[in-house]
N, C-alpha and C. Protein backbone atom coordinates (compact mmCIF):
# COMPACT_ATOMS: atom_id res chain seq x y z
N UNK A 1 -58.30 22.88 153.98
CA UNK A 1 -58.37 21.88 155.03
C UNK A 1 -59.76 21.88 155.63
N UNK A 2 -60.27 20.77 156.35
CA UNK A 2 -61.46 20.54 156.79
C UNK A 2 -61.34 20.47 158.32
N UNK A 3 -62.39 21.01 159.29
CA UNK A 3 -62.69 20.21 160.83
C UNK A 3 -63.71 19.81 160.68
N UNK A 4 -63.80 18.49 161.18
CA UNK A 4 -65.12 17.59 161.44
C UNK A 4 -65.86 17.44 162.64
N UNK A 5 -66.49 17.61 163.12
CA UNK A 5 -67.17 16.63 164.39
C UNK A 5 -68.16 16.32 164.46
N UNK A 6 -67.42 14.20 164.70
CA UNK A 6 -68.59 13.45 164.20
C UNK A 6 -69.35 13.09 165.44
N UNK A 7 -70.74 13.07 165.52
CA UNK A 7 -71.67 12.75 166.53
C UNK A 7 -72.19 11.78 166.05
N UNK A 8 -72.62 10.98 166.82
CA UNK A 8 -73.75 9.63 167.29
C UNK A 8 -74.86 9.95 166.51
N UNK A 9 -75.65 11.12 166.14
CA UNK A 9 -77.19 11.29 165.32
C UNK A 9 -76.68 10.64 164.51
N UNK A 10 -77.97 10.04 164.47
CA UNK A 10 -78.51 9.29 162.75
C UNK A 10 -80.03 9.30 162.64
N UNK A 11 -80.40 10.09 161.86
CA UNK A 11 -81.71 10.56 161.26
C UNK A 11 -82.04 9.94 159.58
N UNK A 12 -82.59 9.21 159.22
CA UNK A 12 -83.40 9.23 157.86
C UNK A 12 -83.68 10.32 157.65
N UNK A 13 -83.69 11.17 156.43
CA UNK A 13 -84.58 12.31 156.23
C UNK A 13 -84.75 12.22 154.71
N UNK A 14 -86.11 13.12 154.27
CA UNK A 14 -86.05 13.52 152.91
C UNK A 14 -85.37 14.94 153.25
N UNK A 15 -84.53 15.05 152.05
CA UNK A 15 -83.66 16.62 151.69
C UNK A 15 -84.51 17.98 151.02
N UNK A 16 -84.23 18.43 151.40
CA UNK A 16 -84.78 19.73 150.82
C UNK A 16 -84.29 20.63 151.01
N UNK A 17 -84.00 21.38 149.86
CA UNK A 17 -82.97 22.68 149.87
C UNK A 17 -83.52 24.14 149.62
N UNK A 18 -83.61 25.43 150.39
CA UNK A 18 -84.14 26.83 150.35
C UNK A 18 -83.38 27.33 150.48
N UNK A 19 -82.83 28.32 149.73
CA UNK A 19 -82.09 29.83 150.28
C UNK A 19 -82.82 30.37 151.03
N UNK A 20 -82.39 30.89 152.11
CA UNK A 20 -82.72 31.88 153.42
C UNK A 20 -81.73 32.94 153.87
N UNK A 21 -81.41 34.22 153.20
CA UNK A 21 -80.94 34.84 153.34
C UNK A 21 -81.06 36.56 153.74
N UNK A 22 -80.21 37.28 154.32
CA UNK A 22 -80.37 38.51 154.87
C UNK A 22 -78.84 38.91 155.04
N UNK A 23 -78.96 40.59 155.13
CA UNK A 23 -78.16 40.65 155.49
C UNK A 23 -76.90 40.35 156.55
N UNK A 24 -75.59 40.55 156.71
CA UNK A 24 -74.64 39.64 157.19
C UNK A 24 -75.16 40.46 158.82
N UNK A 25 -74.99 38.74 159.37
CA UNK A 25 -75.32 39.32 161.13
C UNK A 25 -77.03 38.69 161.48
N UNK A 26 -78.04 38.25 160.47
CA UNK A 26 -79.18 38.67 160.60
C UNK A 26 -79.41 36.60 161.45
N UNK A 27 -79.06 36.39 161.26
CA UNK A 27 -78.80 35.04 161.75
C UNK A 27 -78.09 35.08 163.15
N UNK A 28 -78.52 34.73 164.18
CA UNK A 28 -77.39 35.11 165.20
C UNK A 28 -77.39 33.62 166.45
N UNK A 29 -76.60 33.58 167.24
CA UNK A 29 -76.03 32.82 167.88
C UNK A 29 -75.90 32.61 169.24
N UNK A 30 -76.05 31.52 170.17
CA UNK A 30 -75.54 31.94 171.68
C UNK A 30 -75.57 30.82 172.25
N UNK A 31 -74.93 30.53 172.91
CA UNK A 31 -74.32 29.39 173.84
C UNK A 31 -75.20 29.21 175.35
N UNK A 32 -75.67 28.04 175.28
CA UNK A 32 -76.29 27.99 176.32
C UNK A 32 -76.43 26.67 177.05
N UNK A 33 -76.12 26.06 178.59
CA UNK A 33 -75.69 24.60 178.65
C UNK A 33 -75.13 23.97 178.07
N UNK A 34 -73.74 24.41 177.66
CA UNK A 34 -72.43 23.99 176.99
C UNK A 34 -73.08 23.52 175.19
N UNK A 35 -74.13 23.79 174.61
CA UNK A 35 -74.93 23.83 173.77
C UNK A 35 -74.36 25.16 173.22
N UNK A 36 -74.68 25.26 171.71
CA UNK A 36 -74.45 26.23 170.52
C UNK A 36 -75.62 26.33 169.97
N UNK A 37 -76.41 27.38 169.74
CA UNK A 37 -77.96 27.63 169.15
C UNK A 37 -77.19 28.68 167.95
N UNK A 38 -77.95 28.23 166.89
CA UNK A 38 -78.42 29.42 165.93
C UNK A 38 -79.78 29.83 165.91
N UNK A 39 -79.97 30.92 165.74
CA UNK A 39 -81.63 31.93 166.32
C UNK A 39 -81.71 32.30 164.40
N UNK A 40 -82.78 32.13 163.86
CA UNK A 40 -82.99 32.11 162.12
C UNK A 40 -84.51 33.03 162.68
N UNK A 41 -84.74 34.43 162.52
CA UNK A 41 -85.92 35.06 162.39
C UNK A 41 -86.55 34.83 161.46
N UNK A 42 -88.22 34.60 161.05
CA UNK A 42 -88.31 35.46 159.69
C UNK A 42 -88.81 36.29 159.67
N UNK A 43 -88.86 36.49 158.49
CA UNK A 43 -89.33 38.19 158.27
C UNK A 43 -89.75 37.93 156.69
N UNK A 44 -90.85 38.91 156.36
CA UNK A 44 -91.51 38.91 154.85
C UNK A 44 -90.56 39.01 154.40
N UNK A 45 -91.21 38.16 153.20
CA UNK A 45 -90.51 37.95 151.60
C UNK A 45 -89.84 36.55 151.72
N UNK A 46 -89.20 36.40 153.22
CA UNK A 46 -88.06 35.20 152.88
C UNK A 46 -88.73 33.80 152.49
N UNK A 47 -89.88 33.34 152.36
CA UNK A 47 -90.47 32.29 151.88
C UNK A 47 -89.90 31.54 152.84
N UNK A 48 -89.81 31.73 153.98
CA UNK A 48 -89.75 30.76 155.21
C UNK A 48 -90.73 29.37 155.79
N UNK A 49 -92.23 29.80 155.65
CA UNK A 49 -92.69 29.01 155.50
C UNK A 49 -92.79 27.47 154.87
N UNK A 50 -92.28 27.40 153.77
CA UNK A 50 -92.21 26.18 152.83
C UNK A 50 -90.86 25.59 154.34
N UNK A 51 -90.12 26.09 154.67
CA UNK A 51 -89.03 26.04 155.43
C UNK A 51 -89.19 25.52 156.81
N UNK A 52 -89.90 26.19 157.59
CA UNK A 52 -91.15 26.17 159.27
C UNK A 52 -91.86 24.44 159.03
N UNK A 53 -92.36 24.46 157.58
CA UNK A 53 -92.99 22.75 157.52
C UNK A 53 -92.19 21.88 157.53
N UNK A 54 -90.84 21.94 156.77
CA UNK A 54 -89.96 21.32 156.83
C UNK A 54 -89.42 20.86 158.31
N UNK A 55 -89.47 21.60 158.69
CA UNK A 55 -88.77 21.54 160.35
C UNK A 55 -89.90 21.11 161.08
N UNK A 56 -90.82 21.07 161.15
CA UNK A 56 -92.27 20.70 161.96
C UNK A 56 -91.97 19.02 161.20
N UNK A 57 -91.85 18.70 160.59
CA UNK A 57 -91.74 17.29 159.78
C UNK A 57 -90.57 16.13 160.28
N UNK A 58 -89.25 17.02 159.83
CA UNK A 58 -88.17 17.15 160.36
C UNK A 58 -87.30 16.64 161.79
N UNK A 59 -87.35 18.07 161.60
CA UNK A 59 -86.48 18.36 163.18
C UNK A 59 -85.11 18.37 163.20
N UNK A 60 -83.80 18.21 161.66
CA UNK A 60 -82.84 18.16 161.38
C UNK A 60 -83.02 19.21 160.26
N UNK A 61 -81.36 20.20 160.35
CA UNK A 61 -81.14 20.93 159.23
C UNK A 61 -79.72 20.74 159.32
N UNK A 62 -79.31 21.49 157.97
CA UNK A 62 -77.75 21.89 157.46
C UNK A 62 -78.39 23.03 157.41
N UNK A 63 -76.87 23.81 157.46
CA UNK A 63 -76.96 25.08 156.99
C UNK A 63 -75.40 24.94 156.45
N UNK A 64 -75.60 26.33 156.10
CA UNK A 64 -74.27 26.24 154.55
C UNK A 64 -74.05 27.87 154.72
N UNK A 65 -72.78 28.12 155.46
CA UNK A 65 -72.62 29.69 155.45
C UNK A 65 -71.69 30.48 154.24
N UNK A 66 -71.74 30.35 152.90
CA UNK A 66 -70.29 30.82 152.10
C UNK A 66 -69.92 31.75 152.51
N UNK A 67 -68.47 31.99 152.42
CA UNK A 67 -68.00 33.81 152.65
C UNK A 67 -67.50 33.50 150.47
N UNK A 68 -67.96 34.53 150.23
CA UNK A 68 -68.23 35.26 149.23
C UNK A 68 -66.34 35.47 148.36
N UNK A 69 -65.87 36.63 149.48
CA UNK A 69 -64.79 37.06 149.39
C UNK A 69 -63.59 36.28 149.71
N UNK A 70 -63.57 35.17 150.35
CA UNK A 70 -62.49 34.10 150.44
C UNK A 70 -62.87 32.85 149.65
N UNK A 71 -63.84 32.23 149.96
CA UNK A 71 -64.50 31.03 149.09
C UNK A 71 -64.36 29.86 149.97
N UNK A 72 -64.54 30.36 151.34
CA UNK A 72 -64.33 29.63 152.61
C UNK A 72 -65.80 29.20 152.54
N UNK A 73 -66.06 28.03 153.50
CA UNK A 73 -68.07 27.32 153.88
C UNK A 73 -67.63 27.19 154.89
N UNK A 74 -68.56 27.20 155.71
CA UNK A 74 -68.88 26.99 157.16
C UNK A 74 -70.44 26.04 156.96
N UNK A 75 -70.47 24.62 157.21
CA UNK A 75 -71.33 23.61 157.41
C UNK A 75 -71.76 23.64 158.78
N UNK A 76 -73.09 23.41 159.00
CA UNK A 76 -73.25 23.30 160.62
C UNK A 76 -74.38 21.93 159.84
N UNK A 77 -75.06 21.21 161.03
CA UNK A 77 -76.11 20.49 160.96
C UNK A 77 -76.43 20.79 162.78
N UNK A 78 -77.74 20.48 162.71
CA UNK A 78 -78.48 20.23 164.00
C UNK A 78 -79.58 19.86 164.67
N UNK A 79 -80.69 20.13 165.94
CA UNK A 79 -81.76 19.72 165.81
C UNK A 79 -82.35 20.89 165.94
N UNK A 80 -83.86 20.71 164.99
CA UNK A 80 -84.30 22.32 165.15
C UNK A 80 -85.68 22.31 165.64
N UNK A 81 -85.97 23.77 166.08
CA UNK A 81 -87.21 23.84 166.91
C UNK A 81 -88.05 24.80 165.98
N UNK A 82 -89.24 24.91 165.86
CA UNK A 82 -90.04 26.68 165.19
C UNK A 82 -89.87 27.01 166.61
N UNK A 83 -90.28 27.93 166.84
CA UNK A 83 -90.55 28.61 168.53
C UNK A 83 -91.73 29.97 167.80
N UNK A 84 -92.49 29.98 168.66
CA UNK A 84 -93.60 31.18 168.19
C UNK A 84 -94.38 31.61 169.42
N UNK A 85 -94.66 33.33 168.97
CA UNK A 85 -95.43 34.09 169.80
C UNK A 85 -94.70 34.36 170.74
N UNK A 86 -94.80 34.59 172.51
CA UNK A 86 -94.25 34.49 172.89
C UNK A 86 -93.17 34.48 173.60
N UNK A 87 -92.78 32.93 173.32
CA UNK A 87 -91.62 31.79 173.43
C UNK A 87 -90.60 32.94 172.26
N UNK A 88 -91.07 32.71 171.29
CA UNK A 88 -90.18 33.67 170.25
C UNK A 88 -89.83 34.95 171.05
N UNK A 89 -90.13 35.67 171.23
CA UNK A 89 -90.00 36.96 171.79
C UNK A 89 -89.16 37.09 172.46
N UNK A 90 -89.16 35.92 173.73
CA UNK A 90 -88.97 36.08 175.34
C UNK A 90 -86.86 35.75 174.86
N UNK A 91 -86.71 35.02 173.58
CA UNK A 91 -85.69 34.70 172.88
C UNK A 91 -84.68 35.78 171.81
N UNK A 92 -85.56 36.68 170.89
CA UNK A 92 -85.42 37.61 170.24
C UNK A 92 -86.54 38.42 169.99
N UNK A 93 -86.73 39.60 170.69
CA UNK A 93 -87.83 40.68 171.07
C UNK A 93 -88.10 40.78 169.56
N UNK A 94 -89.61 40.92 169.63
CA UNK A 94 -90.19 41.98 168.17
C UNK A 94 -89.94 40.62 166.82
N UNK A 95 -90.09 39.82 167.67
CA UNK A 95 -89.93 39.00 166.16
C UNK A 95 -91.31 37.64 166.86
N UNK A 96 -91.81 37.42 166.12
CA UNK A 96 -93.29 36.19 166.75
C UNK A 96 -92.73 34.57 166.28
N UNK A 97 -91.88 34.47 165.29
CA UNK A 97 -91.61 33.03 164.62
C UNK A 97 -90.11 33.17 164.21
N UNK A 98 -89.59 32.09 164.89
CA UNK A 98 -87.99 32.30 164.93
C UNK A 98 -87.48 30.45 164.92
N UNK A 99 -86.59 30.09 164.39
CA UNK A 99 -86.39 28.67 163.91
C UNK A 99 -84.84 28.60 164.95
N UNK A 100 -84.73 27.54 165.91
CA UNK A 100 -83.93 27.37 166.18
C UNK A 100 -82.88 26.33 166.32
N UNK A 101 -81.69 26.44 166.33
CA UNK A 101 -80.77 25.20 165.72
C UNK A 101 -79.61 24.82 166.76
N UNK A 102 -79.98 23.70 167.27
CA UNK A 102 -78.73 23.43 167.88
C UNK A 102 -77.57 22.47 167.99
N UNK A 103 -77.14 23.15 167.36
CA UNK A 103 -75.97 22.44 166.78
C UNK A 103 -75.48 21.22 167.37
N UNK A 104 -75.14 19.98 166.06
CA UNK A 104 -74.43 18.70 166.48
C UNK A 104 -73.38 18.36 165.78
N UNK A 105 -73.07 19.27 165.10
CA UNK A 105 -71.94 19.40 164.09
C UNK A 105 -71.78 20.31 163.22
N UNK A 106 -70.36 20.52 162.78
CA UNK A 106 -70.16 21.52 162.04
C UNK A 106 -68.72 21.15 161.27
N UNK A 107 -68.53 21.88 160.04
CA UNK A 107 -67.49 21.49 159.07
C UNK A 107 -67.00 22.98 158.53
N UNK A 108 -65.39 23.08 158.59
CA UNK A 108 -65.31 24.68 158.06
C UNK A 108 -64.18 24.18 156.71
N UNK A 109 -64.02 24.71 155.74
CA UNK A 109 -64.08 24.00 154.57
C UNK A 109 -62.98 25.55 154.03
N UNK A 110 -61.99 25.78 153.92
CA UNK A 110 -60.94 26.56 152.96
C UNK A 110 -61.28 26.63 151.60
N UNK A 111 -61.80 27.77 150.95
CA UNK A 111 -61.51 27.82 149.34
C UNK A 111 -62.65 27.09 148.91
N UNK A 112 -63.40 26.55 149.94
CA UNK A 112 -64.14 25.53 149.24
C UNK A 112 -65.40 25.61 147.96
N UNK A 113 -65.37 27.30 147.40
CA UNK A 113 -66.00 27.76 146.49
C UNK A 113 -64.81 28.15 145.48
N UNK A 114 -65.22 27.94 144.27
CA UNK A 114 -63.85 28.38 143.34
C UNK A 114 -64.39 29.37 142.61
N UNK A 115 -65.01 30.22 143.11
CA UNK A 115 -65.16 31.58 143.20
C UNK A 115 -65.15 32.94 144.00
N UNK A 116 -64.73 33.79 143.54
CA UNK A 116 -64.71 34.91 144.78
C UNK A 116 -65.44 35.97 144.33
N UNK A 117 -65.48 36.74 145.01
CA UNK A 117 -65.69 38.63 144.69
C UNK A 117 -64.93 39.38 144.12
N UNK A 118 -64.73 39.97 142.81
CA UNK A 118 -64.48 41.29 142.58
C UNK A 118 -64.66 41.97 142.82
N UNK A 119 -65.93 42.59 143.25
CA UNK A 119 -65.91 43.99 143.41
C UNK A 119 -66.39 44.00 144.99
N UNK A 120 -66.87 44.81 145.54
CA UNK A 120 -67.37 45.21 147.33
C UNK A 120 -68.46 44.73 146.99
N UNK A 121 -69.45 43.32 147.93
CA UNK A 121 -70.55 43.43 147.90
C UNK A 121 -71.46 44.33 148.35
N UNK A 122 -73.03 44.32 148.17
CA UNK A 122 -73.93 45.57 148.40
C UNK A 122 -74.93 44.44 148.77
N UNK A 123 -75.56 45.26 149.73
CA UNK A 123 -76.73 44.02 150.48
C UNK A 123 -77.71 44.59 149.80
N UNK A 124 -78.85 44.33 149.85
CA UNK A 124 -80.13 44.20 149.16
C UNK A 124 -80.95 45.46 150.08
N UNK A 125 -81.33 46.56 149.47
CA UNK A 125 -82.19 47.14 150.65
C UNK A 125 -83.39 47.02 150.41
N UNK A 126 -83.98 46.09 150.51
CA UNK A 126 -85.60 45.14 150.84
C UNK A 126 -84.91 44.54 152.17
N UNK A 127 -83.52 44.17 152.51
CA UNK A 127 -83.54 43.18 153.43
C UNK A 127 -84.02 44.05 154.96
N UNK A 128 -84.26 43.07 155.84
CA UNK A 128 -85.07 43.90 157.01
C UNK A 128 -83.69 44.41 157.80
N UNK A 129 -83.91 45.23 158.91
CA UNK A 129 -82.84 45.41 159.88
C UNK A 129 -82.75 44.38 161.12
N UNK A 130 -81.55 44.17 161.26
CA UNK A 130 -80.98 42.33 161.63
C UNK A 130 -81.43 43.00 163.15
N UNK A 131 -81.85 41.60 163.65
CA UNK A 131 -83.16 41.48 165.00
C UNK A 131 -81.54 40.97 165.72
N UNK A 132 -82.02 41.48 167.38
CA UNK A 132 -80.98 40.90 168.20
C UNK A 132 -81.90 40.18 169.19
N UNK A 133 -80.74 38.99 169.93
CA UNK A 133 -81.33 38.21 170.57
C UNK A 133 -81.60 39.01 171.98
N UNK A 134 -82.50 38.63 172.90
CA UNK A 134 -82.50 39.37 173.90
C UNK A 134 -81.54 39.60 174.93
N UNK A 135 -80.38 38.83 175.01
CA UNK A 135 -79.72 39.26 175.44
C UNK A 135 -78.45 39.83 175.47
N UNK A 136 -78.32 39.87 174.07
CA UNK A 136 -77.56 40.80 173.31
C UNK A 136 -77.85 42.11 173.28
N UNK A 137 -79.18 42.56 173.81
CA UNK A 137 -80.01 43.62 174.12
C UNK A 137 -79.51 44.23 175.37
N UNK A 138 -79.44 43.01 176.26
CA UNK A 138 -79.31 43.69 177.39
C UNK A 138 -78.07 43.56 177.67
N UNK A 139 -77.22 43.60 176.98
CA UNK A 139 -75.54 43.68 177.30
C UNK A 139 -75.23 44.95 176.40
N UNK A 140 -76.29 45.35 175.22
CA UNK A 140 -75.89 47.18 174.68
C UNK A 140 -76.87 47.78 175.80
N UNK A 141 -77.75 47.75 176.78
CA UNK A 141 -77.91 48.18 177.57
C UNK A 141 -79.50 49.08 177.19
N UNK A 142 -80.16 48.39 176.17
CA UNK A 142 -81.54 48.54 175.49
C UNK A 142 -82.06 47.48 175.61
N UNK A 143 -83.36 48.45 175.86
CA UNK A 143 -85.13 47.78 176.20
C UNK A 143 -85.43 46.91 175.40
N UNK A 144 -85.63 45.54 175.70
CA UNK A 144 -86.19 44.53 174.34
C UNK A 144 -87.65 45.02 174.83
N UNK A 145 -88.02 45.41 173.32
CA UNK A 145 -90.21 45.91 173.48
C UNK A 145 -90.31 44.72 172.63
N UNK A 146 -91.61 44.19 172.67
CA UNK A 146 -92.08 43.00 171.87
C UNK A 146 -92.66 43.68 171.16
N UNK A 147 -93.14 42.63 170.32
CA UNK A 147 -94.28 43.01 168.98
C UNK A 147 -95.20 44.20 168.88
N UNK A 148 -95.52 44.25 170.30
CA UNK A 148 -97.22 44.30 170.38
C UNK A 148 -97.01 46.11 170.66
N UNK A 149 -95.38 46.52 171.08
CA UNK A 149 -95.02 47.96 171.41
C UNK A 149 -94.43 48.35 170.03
C-alpha cells in the first residue's frame, strides 16, 4: 500500500540521479515550525559535490530510503538548501557543508523492492562515524565542539 501527500509545488527540473550513502542513522532529521528537515552531511569519498551543484542549480530533491530487509521505500521530495561553515555547524557541530531538505512530500511504498536480504548486512568500514545534529547533542547532554576544536 502507498501514502501520498500531494502539495501545490510545481518545479520544471532536469533529473539527476547519485547514490549518497552511509551508514544507517548518518542522515538525520528534526522538526522545526511545524516543518520536517532532513540534515545530509558530507564527508570524503561521498562524491557529494557533483550533488551541492545540483542543489545550488536546483533547489528540489527526492530522496529514496530502501530498507534492504523488508523491501519497503520511503520517498520524500523537498526544497533544499547547501548551508556551509558556520551556518553548518551552528546546525550539526564538526561538520562545515551539510545539504538541507525540507520536506513537501513523502510516499512510503510496502515490498516495493522484490528483493530482500539473506544474510545480516555489514556496513562498510570506510564509512565515517554518523554526525549528530546539535541538538540531539544537547539532549545526550554533550559539548557540540566545531571543526576548528
Amino acid at each position: 500500500s502507498a501514502r501520498h501527500i500531494n502539495n501545490d509545488f510545481d518545479n520544471s527540473s532536469d533529473i539527476g540521479l547519485n547514490h549518497r550513502g552511509g551508514s544507517p542513522g548518518f542522515i538525520r532529521t528534526y522538526e522545526e515550525n511545524g516543518s520536517t528537515f532532513i540534515v545530509i552531511p558530507d564527508f570524503s569519498g561521498n562524491r557529494f559535490y557533483q550533488s551541492i551543484g545540483n542543489i545550488e542549480n536546483d533547489r528540489v530533491a527526492g530522496v529514496v530510503f530502501p530498507c534492504f530487509a523488508t523491501g519497503d521505500m520511503l520517498h520524500v521530495t523537498g526544497i533544499t538548501k547547501n548551508i556551509y561553515d558556520d551556518e553548518a555547524e551552528r546546525i550539526m557541530p564538526r561538520v562545515t557543508l551539510i545539504t538541507r531538505i525540507k520536506l513537501t512530500g513523502h510516499v512510503w511504498i510496502e515490498e516495493a523492492l522484490n528483493l530482500k536480504l539473506l544474510e545480516p548486512k555489514t556496513n562498510s568500514p570506510y564509512n565515517p562515524s554518523i554526525r549528530y545534529l546539535a541538538t540531539e547533542l544537547e539532549k545526550m547532554g554533550k559539548p557540540a565542539k566545531s571543526a576548528n576544536n
